[in-house]
Structure formats: structure tokens, C-alpha cells
N, C-alpha and C. Protein backbone atom coordinates (compact mmCIF):
# COMPACT_ATOMS: atom_id res chain seq x y z
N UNK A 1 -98.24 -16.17 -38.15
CA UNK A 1 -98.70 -15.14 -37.24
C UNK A 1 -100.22 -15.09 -37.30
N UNK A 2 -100.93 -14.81 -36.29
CA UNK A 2 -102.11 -15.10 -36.16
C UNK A 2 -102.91 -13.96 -36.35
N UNK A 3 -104.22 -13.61 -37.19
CA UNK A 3 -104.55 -12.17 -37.32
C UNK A 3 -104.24 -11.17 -36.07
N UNK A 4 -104.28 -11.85 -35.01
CA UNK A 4 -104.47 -10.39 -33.65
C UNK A 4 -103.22 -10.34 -33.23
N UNK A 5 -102.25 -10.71 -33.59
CA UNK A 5 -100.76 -10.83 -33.50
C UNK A 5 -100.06 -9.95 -34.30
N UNK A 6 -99.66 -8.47 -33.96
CA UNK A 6 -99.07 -7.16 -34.56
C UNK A 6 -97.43 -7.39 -34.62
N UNK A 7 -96.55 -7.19 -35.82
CA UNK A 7 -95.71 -6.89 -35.24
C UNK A 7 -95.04 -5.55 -35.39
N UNK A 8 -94.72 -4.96 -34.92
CA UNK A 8 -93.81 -3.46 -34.84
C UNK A 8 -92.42 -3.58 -34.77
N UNK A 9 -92.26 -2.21 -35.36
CA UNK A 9 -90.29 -2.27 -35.46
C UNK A 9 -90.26 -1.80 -34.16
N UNK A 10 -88.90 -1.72 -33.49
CA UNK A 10 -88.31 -1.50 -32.37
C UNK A 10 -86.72 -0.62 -32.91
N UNK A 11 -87.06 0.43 -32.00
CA UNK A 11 -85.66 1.27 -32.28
C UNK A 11 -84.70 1.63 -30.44
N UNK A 12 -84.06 0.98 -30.35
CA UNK A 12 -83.45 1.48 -29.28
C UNK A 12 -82.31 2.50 -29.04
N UNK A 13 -82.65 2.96 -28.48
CA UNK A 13 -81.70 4.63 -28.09
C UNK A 13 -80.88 4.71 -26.78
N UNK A 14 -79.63 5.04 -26.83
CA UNK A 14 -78.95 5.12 -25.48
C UNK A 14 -79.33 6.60 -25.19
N UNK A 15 -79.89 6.63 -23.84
CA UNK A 15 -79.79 7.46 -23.44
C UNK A 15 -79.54 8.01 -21.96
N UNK A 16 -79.21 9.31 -20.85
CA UNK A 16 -78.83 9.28 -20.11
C UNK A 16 -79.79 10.46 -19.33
N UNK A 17 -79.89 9.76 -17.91
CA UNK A 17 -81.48 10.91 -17.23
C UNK A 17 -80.68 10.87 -15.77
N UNK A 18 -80.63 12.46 -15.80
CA UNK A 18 -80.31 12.99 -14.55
C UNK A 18 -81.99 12.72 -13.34
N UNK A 19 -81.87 12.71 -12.59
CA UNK A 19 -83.33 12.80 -11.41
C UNK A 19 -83.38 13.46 -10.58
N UNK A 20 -84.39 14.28 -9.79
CA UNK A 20 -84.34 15.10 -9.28
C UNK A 20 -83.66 14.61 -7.62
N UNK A 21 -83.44 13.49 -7.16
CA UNK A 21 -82.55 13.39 -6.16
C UNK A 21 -80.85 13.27 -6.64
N UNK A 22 -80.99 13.33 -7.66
CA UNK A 22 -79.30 13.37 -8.26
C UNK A 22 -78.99 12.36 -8.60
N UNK A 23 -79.81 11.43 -8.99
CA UNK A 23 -79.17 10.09 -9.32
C UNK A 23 -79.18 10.54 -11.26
N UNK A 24 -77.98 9.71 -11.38
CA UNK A 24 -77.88 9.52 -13.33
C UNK A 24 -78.09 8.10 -13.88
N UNK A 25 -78.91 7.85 -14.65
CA UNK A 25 -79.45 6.40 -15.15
C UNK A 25 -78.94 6.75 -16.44
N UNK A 26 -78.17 5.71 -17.04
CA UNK A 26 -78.30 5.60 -18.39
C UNK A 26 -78.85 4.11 -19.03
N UNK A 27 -79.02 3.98 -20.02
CA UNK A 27 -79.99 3.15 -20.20
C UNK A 27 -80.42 3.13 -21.78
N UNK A 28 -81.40 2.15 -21.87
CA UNK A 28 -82.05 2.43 -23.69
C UNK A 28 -83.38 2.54 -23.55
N UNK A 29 -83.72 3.57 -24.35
CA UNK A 29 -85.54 3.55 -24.58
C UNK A 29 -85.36 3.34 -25.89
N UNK A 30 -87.14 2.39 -26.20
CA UNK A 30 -87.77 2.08 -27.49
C UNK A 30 -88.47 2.90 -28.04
N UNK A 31 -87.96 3.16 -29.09
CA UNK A 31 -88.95 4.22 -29.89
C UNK A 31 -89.40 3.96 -31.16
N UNK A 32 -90.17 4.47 -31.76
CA UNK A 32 -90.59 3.95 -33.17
C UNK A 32 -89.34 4.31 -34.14
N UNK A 33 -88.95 4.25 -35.18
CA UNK A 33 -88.03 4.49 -36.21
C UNK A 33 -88.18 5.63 -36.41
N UNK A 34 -89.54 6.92 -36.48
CA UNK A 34 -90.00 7.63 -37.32
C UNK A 34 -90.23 8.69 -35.65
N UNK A 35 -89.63 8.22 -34.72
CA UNK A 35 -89.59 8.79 -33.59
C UNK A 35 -88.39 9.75 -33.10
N UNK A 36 -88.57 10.68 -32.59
CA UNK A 36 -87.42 11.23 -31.79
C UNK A 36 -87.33 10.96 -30.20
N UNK A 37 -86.29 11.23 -29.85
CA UNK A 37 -86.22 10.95 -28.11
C UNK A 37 -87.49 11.57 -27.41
N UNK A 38 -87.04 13.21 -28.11
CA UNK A 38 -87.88 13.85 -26.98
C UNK A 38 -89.51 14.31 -27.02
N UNK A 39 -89.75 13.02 -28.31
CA UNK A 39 -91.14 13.03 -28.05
C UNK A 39 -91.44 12.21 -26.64
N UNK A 40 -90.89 11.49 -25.97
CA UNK A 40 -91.03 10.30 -25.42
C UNK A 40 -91.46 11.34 -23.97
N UNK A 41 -90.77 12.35 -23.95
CA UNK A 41 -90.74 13.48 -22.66
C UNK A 41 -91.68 14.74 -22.83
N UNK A 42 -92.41 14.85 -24.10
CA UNK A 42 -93.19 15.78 -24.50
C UNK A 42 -94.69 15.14 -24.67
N UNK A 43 -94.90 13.99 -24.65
CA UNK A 43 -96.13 13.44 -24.63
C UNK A 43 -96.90 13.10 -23.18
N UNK A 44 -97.91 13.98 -22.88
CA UNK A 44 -98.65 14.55 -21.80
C UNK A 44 -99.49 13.12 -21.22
N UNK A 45 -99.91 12.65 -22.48
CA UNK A 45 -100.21 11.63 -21.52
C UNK A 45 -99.42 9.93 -20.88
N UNK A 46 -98.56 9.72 -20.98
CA UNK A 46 -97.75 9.12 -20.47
C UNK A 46 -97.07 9.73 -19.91
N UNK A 47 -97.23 9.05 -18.32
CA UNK A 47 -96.44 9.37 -17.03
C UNK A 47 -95.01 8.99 -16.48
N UNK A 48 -94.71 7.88 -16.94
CA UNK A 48 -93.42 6.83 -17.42
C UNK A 48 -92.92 6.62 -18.19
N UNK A 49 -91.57 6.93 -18.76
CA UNK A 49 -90.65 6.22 -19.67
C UNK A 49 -90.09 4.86 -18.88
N UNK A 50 -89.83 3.66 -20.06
CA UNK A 50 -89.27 2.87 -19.54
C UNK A 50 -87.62 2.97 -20.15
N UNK A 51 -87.32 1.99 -18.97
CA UNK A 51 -85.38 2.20 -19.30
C UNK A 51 -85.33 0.84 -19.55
N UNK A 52 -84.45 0.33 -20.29
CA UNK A 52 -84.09 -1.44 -20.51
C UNK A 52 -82.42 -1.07 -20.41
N UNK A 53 -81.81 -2.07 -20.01
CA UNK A 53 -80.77 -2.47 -20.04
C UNK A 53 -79.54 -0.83 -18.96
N UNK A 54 -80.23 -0.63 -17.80
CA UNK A 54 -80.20 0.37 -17.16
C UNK A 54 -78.87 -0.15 -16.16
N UNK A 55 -77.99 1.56 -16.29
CA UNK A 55 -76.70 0.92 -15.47
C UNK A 55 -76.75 2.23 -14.40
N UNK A 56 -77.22 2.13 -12.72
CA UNK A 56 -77.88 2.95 -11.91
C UNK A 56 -76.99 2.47 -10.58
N UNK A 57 -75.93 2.97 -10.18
CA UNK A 57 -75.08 2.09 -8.75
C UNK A 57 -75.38 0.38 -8.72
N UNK A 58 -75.55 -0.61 -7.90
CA UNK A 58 -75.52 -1.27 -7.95
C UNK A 58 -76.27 -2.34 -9.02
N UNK A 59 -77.23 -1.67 -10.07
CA UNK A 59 -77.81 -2.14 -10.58
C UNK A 59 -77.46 -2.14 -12.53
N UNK A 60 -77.68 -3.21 -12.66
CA UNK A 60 -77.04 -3.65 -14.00
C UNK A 60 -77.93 -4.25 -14.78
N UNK A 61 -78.14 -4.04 -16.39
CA UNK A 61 -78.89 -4.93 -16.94
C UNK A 61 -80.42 -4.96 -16.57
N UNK A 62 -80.72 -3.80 -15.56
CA UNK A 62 -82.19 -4.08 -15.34
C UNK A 62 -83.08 -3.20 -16.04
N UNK A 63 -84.13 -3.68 -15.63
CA UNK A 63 -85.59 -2.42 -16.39
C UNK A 63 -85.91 -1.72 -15.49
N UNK A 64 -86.25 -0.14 -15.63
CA UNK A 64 -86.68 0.63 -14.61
C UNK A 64 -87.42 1.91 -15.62
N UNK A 65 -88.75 1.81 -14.48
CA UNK A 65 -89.75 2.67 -15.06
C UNK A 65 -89.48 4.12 -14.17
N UNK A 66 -89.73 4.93 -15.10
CA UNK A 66 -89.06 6.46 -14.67
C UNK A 66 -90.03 7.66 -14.82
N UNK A 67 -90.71 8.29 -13.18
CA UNK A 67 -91.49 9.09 -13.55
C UNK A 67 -91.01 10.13 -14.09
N UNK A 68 -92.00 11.02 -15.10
CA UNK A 68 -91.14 12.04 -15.56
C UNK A 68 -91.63 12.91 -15.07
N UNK A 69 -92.07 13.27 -13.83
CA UNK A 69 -92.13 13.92 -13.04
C UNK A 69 -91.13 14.40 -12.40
N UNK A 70 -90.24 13.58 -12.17
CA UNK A 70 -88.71 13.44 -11.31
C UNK A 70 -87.78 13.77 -12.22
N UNK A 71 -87.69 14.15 -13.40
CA UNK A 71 -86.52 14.16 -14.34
C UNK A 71 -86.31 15.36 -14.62
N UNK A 72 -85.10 15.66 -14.26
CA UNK A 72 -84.50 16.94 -14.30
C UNK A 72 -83.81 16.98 -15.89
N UNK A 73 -83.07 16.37 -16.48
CA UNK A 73 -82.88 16.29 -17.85
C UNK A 73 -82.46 15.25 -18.37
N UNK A 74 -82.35 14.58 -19.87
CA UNK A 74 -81.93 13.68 -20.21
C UNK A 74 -81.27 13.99 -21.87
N UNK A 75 -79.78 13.57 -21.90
CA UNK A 75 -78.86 13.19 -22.90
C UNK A 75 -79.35 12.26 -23.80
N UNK A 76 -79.60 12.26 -24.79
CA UNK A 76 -79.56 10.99 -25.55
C UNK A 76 -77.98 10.98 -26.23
N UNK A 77 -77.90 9.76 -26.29
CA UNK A 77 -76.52 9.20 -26.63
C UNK A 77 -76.03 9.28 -28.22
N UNK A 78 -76.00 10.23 -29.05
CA UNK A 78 -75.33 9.95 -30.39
C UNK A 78 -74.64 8.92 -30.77
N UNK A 79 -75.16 8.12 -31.54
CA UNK A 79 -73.55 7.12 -31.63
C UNK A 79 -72.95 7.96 -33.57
């Protein structure tokens, strides 16, 4: 690994986001280990959460960036 080459842990979370036109995405966000969900929705300056592996009507397996402007609430998934 090369000095300018970081690596970070990765924690993925199922979770589920209602939107303010009524659509429900569920999906996984990355978070640090030492993270909770709903910092991800309480931090002012980021405008976007991203979704990976997002299951939204016709769409499967994709990435979708989500203003949180539009988000009426979101489940995280207990396993």
C-alpha cells in the first residue's frame, strides 16, 4: 500500500426510507463501526445519503443517492 493509500473499515446497514412522494427504498448504507444510523440523517452538512444494493420498483441491485431533504423517515433493519 502506498503512503497516500488509506484504508478504512466499512460497516453496512440495512436500512429502509420512506420519501416524501411515497416511494419506500430499502437498501444498505456505510457507516463507520463506531457509527450509528442516525448520525448519517443528523449531520447538517451532508445533503445525500447513499443507498448500495437498493430494491425501489423496477430497480434492483442499484446505487441511489437520496436527498434528505425528501425523507420522510427511515427504519434501520435490526438483524
Amino acid at each position: 500500500m502506498s503512503s497516500q493509500e488509506t484504508s478504512y473499515a466499512t460497516e453496512y446497514r440495512l436500512i429502509t426510507v420512506r420519501t416524501t412522494d411515497g416511494s419506500t427504498i430499502n437498501g444498505k448504507v456505510n457507516i463507520s463501526p463506531d457509527q450509528r444510523v442516525s448520525e448519517l440523517f443528523t449531520r447538517s452538512d451532508i445533503s445525500f445519503i447513499v443507498m448500495v444494493d437498493v430494491v425501489l420498483k423496477d430497480a434492483v441491485g442499484k446505487t441511489r443517492f437520496i436527498n434528505k431533504d425528501h425523507i420522510v423517515w427511515v427504519e434501520p433493519d435490526d438483524l
